[in-house]
ModelCIF file with pLDDT and N, C-alpha, C, O atoms, coordinates in Angstrom:
data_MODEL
#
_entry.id   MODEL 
#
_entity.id                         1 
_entity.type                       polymer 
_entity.pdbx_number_of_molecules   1 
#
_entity_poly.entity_id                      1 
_entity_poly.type                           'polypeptide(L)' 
_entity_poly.nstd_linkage                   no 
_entity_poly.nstd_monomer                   no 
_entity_poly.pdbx_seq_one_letter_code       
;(UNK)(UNK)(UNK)(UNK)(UNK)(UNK)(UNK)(UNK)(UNK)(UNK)(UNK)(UNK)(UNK)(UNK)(UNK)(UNK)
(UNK)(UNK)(UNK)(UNK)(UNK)(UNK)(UNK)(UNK)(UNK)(UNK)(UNK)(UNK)(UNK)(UNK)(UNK)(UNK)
(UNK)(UNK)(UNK)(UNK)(UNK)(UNK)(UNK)(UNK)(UNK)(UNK)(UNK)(UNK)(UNK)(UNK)(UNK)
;
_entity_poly.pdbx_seq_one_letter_code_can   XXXXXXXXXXXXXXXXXXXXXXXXXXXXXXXXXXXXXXXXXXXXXXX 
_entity_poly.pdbx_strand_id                 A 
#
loop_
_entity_poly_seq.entity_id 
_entity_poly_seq.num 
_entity_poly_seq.mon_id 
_entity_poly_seq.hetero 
1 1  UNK n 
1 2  UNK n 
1 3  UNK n 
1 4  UNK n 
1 5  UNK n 
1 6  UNK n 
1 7  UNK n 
1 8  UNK n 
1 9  UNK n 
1 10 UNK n 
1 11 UNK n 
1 12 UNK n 
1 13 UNK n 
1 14 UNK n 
1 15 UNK n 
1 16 UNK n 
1 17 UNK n 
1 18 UNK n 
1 19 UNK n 
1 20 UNK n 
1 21 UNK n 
1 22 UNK n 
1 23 UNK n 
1 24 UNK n 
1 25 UNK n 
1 26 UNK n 
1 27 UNK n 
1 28 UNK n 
1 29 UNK n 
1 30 UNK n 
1 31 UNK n 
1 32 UNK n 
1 33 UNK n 
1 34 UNK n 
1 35 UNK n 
1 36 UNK n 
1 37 UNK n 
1 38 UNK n 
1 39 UNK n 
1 40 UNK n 
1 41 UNK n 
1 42 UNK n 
1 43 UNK n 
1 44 UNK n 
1 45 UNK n 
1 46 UNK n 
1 47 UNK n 
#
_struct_asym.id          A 
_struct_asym.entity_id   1 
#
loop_
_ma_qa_metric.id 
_ma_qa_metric.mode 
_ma_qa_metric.name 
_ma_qa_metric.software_group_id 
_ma_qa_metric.type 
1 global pLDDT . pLDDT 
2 local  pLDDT . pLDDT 
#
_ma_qa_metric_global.metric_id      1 
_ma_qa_metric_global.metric_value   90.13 
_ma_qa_metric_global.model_id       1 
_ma_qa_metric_global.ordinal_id     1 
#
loop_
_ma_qa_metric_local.label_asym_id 
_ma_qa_metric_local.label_comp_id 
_ma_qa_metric_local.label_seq_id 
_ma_qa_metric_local.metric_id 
_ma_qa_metric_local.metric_value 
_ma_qa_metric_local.model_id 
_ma_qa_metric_local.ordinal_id 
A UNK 1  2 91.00 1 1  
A UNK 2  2 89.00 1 2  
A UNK 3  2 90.00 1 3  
A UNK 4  2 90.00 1 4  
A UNK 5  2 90.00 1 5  
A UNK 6  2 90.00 1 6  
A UNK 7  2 90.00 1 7  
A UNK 8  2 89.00 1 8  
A UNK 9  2 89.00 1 9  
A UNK 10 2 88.00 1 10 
A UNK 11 2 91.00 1 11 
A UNK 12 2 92.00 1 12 
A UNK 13 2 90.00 1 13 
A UNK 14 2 92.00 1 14 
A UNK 15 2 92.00 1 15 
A UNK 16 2 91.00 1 16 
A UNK 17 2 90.00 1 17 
A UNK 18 2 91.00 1 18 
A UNK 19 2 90.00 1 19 
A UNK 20 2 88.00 1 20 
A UNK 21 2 86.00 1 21 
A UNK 22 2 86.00 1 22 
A UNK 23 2 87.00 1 23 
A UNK 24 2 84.00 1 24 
A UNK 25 2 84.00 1 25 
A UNK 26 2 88.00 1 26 
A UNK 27 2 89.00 1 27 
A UNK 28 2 87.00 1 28 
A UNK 29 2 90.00 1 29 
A UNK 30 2 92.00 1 30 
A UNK 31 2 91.00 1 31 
A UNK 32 2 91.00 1 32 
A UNK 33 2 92.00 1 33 
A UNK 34 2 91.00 1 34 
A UNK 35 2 88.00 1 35 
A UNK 36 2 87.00 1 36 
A UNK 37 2 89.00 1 37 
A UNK 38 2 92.00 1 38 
A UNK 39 2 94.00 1 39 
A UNK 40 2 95.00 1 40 
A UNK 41 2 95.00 1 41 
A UNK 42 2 93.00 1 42 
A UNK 43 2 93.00 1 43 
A UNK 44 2 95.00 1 44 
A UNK 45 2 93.00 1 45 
A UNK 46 2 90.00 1 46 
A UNK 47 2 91.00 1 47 
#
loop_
_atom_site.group_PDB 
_atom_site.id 
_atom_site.type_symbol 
_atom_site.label_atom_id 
_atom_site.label_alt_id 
_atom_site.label_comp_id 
_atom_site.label_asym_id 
_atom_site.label_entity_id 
_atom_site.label_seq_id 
_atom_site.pdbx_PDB_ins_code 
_atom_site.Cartn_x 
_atom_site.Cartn_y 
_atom_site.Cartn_z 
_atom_site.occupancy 
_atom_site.B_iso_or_equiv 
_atom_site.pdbx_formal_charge 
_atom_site.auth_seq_id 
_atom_site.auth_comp_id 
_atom_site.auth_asym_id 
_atom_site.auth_atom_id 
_atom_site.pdbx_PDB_model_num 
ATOM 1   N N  . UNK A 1 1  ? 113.325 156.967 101.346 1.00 91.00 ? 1  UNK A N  1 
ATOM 2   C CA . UNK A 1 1  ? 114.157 156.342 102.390 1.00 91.00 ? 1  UNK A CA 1 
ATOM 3   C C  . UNK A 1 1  ? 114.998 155.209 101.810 1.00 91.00 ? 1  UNK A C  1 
ATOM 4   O O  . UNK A 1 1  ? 116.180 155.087 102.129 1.00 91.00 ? 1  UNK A O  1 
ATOM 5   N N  . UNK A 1 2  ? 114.312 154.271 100.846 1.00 89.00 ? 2  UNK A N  1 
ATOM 6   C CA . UNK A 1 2  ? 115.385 153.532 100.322 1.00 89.00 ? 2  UNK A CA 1 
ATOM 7   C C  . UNK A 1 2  ? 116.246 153.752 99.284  1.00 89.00 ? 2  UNK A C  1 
ATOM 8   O O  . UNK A 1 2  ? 117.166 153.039 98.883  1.00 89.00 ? 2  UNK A O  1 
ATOM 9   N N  . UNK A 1 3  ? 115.823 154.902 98.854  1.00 90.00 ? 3  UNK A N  1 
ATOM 10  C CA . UNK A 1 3  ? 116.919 155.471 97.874  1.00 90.00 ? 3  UNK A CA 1 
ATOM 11  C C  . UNK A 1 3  ? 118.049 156.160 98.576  1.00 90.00 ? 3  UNK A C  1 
ATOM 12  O O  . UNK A 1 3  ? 119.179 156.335 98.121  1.00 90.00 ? 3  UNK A O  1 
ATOM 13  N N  . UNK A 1 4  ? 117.555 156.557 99.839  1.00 90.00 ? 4  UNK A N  1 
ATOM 14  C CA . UNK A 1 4  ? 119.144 157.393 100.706 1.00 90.00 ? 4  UNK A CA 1 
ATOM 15  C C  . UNK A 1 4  ? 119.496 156.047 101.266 1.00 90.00 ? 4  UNK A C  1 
ATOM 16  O O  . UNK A 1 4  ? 120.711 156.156 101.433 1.00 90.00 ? 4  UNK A O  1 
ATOM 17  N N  . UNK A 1 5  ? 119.154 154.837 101.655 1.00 90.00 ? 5  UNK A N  1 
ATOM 18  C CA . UNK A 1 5  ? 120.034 153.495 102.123 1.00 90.00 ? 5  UNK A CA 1 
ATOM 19  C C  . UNK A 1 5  ? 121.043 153.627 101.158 1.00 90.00 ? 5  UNK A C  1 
ATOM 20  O O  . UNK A 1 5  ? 122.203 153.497 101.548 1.00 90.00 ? 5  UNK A O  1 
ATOM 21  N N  . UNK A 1 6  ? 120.778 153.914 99.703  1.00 90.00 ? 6  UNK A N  1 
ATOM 22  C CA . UNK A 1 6  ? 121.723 153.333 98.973  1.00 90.00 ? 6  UNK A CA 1 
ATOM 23  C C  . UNK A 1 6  ? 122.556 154.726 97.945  1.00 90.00 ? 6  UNK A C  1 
ATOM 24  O O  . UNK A 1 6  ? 123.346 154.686 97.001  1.00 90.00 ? 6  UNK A O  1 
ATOM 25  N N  . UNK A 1 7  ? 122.039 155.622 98.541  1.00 90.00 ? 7  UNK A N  1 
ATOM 26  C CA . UNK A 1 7  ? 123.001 156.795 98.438  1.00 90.00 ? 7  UNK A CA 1 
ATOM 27  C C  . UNK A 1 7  ? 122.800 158.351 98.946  1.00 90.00 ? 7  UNK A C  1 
ATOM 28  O O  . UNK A 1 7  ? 121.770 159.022 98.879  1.00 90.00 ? 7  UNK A O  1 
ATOM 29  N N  . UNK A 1 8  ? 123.930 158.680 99.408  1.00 89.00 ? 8  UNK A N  1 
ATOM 30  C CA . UNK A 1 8  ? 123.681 159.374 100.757 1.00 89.00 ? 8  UNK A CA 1 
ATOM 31  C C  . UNK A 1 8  ? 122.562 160.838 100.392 1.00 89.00 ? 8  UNK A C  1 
ATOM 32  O O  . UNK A 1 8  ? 121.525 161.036 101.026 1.00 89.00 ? 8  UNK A O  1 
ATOM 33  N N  . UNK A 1 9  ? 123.057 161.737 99.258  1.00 89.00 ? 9  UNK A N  1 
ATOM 34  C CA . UNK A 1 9  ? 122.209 162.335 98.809  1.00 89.00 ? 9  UNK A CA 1 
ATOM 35  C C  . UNK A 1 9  ? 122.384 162.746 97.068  1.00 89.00 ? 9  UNK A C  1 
ATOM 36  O O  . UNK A 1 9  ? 123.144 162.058 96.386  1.00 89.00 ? 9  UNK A O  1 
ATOM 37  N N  . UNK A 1 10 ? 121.838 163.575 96.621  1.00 88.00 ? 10 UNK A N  1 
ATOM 38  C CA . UNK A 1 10 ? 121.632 164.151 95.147  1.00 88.00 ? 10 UNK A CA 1 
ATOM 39  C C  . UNK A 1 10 ? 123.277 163.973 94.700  1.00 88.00 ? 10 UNK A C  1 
ATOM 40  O O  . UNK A 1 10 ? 123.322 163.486 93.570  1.00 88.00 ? 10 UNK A O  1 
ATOM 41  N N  . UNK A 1 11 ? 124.253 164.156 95.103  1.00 91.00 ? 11 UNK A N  1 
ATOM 42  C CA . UNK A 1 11 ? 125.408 164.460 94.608  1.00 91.00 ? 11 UNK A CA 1 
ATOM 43  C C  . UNK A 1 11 ? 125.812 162.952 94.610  1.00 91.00 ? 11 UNK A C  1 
ATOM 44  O O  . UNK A 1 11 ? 126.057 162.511 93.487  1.00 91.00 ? 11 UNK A O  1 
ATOM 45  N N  . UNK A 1 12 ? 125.938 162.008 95.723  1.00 92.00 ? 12 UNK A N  1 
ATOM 46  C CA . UNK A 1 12 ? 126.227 160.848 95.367  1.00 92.00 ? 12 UNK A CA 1 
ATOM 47  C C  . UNK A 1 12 ? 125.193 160.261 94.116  1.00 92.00 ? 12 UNK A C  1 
ATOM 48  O O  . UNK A 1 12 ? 125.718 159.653 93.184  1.00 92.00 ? 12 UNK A O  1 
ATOM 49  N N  . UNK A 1 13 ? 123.976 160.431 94.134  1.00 90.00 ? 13 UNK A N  1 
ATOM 50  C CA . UNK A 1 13 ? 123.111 159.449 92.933  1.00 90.00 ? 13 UNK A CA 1 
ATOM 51  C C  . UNK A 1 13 ? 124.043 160.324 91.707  1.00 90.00 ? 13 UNK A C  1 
ATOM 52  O O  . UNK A 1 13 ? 124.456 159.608 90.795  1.00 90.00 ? 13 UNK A O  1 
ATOM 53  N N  . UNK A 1 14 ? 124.176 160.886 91.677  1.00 92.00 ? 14 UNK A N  1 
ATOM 54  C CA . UNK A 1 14 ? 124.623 161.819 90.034  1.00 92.00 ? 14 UNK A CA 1 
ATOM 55  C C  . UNK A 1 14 ? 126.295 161.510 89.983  1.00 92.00 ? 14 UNK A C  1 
ATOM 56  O O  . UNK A 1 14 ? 127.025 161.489 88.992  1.00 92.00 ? 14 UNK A O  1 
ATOM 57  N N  . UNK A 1 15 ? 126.576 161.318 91.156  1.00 92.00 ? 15 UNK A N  1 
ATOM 58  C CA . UNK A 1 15 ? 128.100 160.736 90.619  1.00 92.00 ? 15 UNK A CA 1 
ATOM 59  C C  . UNK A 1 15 ? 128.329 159.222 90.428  1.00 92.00 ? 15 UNK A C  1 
ATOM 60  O O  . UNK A 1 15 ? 129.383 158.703 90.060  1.00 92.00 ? 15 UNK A O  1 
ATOM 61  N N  . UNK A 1 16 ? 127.062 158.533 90.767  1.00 91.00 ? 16 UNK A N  1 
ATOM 62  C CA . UNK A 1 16 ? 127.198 157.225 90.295  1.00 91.00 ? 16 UNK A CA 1 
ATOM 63  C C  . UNK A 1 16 ? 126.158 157.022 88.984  1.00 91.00 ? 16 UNK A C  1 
ATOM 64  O O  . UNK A 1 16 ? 126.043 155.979 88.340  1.00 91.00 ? 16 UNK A O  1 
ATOM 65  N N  . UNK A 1 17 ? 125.322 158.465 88.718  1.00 90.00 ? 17 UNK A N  1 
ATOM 66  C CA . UNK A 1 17 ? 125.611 157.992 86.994  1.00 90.00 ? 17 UNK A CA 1 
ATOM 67  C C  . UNK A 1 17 ? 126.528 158.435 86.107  1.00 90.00 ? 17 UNK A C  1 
ATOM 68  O O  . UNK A 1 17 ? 126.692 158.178 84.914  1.00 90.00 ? 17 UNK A O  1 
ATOM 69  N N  . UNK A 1 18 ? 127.159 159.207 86.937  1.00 91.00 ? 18 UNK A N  1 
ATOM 70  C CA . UNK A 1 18 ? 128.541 159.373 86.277  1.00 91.00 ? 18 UNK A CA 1 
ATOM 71  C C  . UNK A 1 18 ? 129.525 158.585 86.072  1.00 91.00 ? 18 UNK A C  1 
ATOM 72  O O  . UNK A 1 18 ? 130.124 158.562 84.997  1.00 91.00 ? 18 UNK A O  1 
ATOM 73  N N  . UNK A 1 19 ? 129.925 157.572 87.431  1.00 90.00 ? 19 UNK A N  1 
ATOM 74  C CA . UNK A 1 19 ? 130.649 156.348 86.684  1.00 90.00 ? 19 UNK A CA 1 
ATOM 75  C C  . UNK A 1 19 ? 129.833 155.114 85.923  1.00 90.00 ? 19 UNK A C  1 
ATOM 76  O O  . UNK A 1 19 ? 130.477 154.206 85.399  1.00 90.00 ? 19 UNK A O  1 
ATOM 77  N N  . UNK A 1 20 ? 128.629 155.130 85.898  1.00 88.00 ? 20 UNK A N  1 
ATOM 78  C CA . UNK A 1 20 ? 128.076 154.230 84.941  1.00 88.00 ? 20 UNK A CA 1 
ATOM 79  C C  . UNK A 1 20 ? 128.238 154.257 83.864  1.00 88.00 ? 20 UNK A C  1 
ATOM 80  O O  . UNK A 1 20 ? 128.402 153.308 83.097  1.00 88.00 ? 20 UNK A O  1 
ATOM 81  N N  . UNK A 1 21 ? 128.198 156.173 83.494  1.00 86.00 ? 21 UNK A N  1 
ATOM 82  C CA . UNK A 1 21 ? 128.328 156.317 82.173  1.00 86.00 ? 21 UNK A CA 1 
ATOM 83  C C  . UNK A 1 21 ? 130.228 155.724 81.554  1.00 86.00 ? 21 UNK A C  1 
ATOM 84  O O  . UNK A 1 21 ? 130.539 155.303 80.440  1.00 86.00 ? 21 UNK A O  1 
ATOM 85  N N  . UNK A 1 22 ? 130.968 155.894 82.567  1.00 86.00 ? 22 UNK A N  1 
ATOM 86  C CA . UNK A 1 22 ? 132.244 155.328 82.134  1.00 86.00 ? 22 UNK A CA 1 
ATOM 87  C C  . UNK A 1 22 ? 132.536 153.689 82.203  1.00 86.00 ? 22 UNK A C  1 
ATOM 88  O O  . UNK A 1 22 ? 133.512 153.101 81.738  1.00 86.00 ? 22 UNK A O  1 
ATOM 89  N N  . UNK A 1 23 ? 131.590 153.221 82.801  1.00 87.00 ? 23 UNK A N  1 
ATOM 90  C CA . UNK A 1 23 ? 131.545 151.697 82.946  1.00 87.00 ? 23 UNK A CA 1 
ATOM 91  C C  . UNK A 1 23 ? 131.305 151.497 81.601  1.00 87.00 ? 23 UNK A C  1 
ATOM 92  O O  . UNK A 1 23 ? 131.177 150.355 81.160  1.00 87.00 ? 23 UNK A O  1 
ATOM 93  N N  . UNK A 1 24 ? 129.495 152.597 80.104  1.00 84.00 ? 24 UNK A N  1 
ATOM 94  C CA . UNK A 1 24 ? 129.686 152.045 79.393  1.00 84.00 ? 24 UNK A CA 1 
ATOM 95  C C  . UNK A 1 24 ? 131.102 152.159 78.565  1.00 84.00 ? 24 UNK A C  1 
ATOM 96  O O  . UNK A 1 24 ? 131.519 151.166 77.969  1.00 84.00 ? 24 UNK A O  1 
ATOM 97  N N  . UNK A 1 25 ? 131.666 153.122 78.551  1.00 84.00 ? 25 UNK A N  1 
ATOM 98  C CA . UNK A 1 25 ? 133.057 153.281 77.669  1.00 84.00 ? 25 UNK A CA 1 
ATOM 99  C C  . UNK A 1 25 ? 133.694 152.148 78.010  1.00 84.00 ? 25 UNK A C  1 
ATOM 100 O O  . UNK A 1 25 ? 134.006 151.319 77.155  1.00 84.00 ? 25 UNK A O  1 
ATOM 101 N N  . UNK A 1 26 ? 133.941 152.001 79.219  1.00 88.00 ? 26 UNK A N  1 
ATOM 102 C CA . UNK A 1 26 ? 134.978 150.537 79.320  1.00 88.00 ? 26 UNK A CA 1 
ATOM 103 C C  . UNK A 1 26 ? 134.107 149.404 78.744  1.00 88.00 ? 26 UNK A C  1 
ATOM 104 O O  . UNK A 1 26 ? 135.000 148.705 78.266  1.00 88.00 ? 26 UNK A O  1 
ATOM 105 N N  . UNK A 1 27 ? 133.177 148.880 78.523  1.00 89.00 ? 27 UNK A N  1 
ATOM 106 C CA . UNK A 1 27 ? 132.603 148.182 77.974  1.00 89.00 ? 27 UNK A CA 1 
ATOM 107 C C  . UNK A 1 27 ? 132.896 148.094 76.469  1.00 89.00 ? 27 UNK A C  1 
ATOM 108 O O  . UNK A 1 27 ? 133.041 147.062 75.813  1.00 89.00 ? 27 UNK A O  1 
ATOM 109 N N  . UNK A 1 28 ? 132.947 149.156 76.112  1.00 87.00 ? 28 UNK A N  1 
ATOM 110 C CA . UNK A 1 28 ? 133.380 149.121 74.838  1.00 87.00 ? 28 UNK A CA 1 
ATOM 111 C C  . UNK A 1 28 ? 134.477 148.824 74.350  1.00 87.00 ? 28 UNK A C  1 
ATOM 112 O O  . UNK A 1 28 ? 134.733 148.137 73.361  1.00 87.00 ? 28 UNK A O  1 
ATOM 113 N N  . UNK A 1 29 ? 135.295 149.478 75.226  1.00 90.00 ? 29 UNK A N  1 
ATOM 114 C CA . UNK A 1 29 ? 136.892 149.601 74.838  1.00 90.00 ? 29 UNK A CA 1 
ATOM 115 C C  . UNK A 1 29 ? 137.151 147.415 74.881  1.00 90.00 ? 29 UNK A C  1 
ATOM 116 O O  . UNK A 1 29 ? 137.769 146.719 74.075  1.00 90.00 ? 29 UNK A O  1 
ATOM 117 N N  . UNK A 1 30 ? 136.633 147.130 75.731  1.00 92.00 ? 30 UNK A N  1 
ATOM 118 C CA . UNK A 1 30 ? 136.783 145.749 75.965  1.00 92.00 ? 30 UNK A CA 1 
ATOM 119 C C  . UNK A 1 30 ? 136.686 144.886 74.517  1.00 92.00 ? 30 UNK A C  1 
ATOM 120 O O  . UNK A 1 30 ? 137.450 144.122 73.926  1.00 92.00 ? 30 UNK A O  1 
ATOM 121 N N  . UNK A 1 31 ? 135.488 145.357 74.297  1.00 91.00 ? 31 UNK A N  1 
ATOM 122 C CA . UNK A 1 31 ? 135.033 144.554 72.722  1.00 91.00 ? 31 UNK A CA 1 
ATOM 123 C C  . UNK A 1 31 ? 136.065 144.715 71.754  1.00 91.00 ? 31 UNK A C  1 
ATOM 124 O O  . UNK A 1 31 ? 136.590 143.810 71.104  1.00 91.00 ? 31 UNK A O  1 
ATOM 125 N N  . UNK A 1 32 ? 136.442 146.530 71.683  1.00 91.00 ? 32 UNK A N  1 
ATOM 126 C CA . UNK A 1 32 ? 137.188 146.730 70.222  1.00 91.00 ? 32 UNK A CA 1 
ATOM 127 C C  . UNK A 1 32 ? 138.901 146.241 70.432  1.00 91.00 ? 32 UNK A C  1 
ATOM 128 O O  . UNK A 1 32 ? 139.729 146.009 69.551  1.00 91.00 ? 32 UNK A O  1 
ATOM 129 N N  . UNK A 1 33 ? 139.050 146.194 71.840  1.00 92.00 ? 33 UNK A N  1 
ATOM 130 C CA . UNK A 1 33 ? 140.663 146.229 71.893  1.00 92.00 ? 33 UNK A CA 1 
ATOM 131 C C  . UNK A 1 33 ? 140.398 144.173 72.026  1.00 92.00 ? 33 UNK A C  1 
ATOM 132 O O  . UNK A 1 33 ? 141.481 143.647 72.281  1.00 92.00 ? 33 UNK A O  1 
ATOM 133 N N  . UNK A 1 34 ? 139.618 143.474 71.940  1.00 91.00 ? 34 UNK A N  1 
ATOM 134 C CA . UNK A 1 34 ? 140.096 142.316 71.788  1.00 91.00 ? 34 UNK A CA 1 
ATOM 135 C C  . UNK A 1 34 ? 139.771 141.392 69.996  1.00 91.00 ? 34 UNK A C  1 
ATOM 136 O O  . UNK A 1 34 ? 139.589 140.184 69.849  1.00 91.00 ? 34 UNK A O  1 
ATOM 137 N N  . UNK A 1 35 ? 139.793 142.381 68.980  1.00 88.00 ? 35 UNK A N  1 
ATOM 138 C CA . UNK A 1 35 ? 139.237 142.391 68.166  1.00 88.00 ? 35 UNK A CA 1 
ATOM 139 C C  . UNK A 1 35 ? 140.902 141.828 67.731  1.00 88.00 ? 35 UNK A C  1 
ATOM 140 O O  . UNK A 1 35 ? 141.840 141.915 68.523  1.00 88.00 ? 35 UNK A O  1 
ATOM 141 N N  . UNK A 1 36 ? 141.028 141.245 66.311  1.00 87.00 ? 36 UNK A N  1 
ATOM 142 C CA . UNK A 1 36 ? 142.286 140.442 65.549  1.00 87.00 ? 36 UNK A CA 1 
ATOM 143 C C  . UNK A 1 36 ? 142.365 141.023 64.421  1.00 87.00 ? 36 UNK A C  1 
ATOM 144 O O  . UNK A 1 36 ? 142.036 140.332 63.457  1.00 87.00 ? 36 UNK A O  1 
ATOM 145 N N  . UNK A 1 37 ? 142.853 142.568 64.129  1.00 89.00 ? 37 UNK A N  1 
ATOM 146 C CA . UNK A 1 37 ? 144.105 143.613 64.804  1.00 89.00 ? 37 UNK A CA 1 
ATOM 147 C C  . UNK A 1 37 ? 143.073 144.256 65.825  1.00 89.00 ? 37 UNK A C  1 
ATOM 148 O O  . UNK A 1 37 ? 141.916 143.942 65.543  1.00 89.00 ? 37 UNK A O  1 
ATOM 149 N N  . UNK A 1 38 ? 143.204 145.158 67.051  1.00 92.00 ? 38 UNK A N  1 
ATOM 150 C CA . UNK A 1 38 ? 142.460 145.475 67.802  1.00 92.00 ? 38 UNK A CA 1 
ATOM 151 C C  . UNK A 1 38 ? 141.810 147.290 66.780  1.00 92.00 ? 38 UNK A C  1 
ATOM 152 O O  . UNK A 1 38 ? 142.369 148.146 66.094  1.00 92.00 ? 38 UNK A O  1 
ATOM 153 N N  . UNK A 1 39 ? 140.418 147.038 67.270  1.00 94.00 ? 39 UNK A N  1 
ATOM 154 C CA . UNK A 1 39 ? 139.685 147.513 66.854  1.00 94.00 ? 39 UNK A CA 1 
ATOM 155 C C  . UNK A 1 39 ? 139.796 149.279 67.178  1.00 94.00 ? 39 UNK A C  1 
ATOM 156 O O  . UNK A 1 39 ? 138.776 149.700 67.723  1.00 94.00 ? 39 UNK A O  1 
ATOM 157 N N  . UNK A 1 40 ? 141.047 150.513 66.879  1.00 95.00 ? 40 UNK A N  1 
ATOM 158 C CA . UNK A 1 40 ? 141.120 151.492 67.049  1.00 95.00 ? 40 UNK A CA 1 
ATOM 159 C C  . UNK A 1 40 ? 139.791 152.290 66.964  1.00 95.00 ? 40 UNK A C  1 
ATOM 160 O O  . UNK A 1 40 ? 139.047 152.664 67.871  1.00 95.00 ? 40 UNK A O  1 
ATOM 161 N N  . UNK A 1 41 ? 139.698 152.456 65.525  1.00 95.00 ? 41 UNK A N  1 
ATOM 162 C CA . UNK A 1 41 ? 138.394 153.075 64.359  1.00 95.00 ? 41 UNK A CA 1 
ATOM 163 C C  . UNK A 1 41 ? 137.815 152.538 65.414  1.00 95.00 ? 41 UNK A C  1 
ATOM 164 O O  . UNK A 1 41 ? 138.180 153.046 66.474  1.00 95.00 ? 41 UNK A O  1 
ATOM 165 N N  . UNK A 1 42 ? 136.657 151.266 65.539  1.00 93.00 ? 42 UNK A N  1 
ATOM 166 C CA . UNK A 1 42 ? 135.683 151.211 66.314  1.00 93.00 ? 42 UNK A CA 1 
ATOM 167 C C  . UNK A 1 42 ? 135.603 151.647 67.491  1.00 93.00 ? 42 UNK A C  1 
ATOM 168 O O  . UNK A 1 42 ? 134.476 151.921 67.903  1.00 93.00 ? 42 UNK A O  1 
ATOM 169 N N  . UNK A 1 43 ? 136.407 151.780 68.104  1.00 93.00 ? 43 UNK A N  1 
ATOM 170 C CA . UNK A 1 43 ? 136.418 152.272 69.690  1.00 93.00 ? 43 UNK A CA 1 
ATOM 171 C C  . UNK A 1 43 ? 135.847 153.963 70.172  1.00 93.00 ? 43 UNK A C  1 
ATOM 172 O O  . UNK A 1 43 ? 135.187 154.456 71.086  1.00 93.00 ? 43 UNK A O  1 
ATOM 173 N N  . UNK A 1 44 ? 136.811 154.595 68.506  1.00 95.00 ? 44 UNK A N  1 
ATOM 174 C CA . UNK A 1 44 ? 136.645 156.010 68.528  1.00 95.00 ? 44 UNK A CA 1 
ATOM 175 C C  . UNK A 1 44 ? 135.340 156.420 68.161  1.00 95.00 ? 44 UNK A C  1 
ATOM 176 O O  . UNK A 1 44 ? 134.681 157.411 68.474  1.00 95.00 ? 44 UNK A O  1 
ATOM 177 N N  . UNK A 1 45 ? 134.990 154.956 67.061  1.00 93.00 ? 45 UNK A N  1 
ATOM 178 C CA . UNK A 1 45 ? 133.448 155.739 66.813  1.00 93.00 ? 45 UNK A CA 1 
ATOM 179 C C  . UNK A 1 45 ? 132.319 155.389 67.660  1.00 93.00 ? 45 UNK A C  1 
ATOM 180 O O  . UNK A 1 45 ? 131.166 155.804 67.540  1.00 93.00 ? 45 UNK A O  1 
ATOM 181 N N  . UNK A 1 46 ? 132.958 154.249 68.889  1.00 90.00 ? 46 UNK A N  1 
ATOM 182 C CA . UNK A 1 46 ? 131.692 154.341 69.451  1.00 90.00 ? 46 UNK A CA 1 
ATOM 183 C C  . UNK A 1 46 ? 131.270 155.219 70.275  1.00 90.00 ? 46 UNK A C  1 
ATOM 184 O O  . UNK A 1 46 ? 130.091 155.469 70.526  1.00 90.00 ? 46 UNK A O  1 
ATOM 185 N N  . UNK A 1 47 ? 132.608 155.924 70.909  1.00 91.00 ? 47 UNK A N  1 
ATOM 186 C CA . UNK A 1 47 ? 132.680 156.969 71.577  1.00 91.00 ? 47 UNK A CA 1 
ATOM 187 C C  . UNK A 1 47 ? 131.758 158.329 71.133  1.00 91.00 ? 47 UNK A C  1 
ATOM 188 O O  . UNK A 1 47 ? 131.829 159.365 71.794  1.00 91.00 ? 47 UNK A O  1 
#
């Protein structure tokens, strides 16, 4: 019951680890693109 408060069923929980998993990419991209030249290579390999 408190897992459907906070999402409606199976398809919503799996599409919000689906944008988590892109939250980590943007996380990343954050680190390498503020790097002094920005960090291309790293970005691709963290991917």
């Amino acid at each position: 019951a408190v897992v459907t408060y906070y999402f409606a069923d199976k398809r919503d929980l799996l599409l919000s680890a689906f944008r988590a998993l892109g939250e980590r990419n943007r996380i990343k991209f954050d680190a390498c693109i503020a790097s002094d030249p920005p960090d291309l290579l790293g970005y691709l390999m963290a991917m």
